[in-house]
N, C-alpha and C. Protein backbone atom coordinates (compact mmCIF):
# COMPACT_ATOMS: atom_id res chain seq x y z
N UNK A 1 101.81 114.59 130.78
CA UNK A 1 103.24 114.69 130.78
C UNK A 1 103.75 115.28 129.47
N UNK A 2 103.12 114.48 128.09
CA UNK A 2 103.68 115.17 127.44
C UNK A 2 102.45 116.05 126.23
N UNK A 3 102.01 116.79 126.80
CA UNK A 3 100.82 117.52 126.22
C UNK A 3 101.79 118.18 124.69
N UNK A 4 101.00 117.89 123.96
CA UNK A 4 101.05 118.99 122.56
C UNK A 4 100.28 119.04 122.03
N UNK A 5 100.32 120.45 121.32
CA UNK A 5 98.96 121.04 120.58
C UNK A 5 98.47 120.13 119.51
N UNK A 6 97.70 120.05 119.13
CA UNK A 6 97.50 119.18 118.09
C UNK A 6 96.17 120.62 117.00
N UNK A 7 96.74 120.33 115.78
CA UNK A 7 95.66 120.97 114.68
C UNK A 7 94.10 121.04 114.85
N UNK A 8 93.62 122.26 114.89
CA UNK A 8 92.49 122.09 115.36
C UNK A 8 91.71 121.47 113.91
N UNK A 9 91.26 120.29 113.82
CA UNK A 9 90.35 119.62 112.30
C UNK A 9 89.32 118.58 113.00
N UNK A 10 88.05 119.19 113.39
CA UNK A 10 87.07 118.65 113.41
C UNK A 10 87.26 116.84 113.11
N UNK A 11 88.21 116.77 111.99
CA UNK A 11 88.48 115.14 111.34
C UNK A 11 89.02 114.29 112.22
N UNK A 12 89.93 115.10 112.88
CA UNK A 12 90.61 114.26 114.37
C UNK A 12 89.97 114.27 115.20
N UNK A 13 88.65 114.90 115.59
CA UNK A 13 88.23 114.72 116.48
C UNK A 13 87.45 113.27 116.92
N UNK A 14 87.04 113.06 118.61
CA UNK A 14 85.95 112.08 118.48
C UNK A 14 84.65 112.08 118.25
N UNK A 15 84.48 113.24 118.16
CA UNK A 15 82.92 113.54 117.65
C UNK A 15 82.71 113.91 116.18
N UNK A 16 83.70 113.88 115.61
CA UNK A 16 83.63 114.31 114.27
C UNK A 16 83.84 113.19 113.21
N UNK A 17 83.44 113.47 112.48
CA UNK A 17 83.14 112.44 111.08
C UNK A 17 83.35 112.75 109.56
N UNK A 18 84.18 112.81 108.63
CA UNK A 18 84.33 113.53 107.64
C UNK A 18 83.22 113.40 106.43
N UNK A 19 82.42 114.06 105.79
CA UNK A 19 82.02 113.67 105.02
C UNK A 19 82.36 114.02 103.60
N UNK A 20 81.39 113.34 102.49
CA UNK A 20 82.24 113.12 101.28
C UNK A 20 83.08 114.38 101.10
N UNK A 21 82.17 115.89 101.15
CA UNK A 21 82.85 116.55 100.27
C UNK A 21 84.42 116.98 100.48
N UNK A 22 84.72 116.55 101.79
CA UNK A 22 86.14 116.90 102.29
C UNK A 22 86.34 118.28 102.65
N UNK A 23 85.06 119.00 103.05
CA UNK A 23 85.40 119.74 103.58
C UNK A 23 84.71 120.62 104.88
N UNK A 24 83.76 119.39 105.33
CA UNK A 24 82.59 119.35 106.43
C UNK A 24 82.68 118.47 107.08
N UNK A 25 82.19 118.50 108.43
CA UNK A 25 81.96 117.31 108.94
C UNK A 25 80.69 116.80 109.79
N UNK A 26 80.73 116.15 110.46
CA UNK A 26 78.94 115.39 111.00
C UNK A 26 80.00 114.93 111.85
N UNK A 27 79.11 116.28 113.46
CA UNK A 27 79.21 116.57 114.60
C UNK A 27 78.57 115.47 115.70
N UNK A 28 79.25 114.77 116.49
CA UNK A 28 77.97 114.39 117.50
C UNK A 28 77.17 115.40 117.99
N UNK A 29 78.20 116.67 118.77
CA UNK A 29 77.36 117.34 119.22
C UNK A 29 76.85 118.31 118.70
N UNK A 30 77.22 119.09 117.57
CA UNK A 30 76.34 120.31 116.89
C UNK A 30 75.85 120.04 115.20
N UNK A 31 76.35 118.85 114.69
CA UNK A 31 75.57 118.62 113.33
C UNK A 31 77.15 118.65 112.22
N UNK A 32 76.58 119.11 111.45
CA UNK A 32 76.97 119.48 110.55
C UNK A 32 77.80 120.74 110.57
N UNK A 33 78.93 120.69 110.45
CA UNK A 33 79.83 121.85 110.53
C UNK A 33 81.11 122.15 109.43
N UNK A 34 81.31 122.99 109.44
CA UNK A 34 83.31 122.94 108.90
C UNK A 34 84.08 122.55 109.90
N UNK A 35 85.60 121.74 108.65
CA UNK A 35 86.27 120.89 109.81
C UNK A 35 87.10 121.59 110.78
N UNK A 36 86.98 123.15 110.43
CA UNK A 36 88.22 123.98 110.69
C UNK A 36 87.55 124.83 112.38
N UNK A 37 85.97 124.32 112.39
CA UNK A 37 85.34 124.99 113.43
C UNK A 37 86.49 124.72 115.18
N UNK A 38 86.02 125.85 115.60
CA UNK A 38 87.09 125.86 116.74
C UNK A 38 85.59 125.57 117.97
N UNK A 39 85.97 124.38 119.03
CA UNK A 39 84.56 123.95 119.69
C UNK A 39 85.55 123.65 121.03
N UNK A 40 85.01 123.87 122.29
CA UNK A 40 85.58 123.42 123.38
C UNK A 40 85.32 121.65 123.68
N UNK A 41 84.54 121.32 122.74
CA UNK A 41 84.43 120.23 123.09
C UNK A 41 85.43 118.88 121.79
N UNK A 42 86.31 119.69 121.44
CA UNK A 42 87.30 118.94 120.76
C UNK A 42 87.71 117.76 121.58
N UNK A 43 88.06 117.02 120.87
CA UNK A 43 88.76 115.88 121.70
C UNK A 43 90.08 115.04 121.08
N UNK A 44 91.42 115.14 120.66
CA UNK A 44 91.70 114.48 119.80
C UNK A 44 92.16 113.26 119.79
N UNK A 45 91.55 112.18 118.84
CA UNK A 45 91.81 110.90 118.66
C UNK A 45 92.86 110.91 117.38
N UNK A 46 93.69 110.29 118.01
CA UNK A 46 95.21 109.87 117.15
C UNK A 46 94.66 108.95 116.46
N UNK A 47 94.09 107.72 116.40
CA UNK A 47 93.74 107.05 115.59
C UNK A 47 92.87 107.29 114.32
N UNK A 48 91.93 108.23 114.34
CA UNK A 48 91.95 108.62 112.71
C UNK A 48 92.77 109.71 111.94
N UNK A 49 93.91 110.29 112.17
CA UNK A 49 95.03 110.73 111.76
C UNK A 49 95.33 109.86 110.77
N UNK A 50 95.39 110.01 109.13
CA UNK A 50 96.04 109.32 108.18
C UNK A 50 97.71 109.11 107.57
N UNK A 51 98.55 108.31 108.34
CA UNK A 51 99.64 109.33 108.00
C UNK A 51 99.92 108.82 106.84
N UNK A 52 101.56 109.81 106.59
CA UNK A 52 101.29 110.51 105.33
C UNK A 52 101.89 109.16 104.46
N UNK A 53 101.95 108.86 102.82
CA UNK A 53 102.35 108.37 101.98
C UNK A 53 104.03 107.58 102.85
N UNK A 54 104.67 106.84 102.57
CA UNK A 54 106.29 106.27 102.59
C UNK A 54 106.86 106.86 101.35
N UNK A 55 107.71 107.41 101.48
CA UNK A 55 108.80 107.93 100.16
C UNK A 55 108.74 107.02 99.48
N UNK A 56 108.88 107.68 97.99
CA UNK A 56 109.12 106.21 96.74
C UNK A 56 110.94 106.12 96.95
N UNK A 57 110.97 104.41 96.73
CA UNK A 57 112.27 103.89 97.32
C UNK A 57 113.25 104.40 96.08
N UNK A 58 114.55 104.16 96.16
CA UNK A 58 115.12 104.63 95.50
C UNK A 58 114.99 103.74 94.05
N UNK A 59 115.63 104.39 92.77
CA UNK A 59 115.40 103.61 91.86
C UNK A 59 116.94 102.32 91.49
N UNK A 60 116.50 101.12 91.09
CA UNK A 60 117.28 100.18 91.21
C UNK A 60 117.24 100.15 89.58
N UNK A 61 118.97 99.33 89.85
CA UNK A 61 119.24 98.82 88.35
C UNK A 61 118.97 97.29 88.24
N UNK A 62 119.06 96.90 86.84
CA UNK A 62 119.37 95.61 86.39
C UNK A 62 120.59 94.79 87.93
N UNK A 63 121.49 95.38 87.73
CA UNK A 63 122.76 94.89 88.66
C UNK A 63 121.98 94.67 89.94
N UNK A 64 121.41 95.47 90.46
CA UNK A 64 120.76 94.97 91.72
C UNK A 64 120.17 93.74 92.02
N UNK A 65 119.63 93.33 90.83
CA UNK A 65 119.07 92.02 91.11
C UNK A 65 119.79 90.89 90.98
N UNK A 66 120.99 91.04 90.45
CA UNK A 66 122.19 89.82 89.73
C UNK A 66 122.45 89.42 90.77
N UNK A 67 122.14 87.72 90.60
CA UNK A 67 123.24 87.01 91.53
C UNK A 67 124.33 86.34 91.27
N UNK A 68 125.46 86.88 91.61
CA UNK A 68 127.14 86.16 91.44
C UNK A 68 127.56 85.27 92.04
């Protein structure tokens, strides 16, 4: 229903695995590859998607914390 493309990165995949150097990965099915390889057998898992950082909150004064 609601199909969208998703980035092709080996890292999202379920067969894929990142390793240290961050810029390869360890394939179930072909080994060792780059993450950027384009494979029909992609699959993407939302769950290892890192998302991104939360904004730093705004900055507070002294007054903010006073209780009257």
């Amino acid at each position: 229903m609601f199909k969208k493309k998703h980035d092709v990165d080996c890292a999202y995949c379920k067969f894929g695995y990142i390793l240290s150097n961050n810029s390869d990965c360890l394939c179930d099915k072909y080994g060792v590859i780059q993450r950027k390889n384009k494979c029909s057998k992609f699959i993407y898992e939302p769950l290892k998607r890192i998302p991104s950082p939360p904004k730093d909150p705004d900055i507070f004064t002294e007054n903010d914390f006073e209780i009257e």
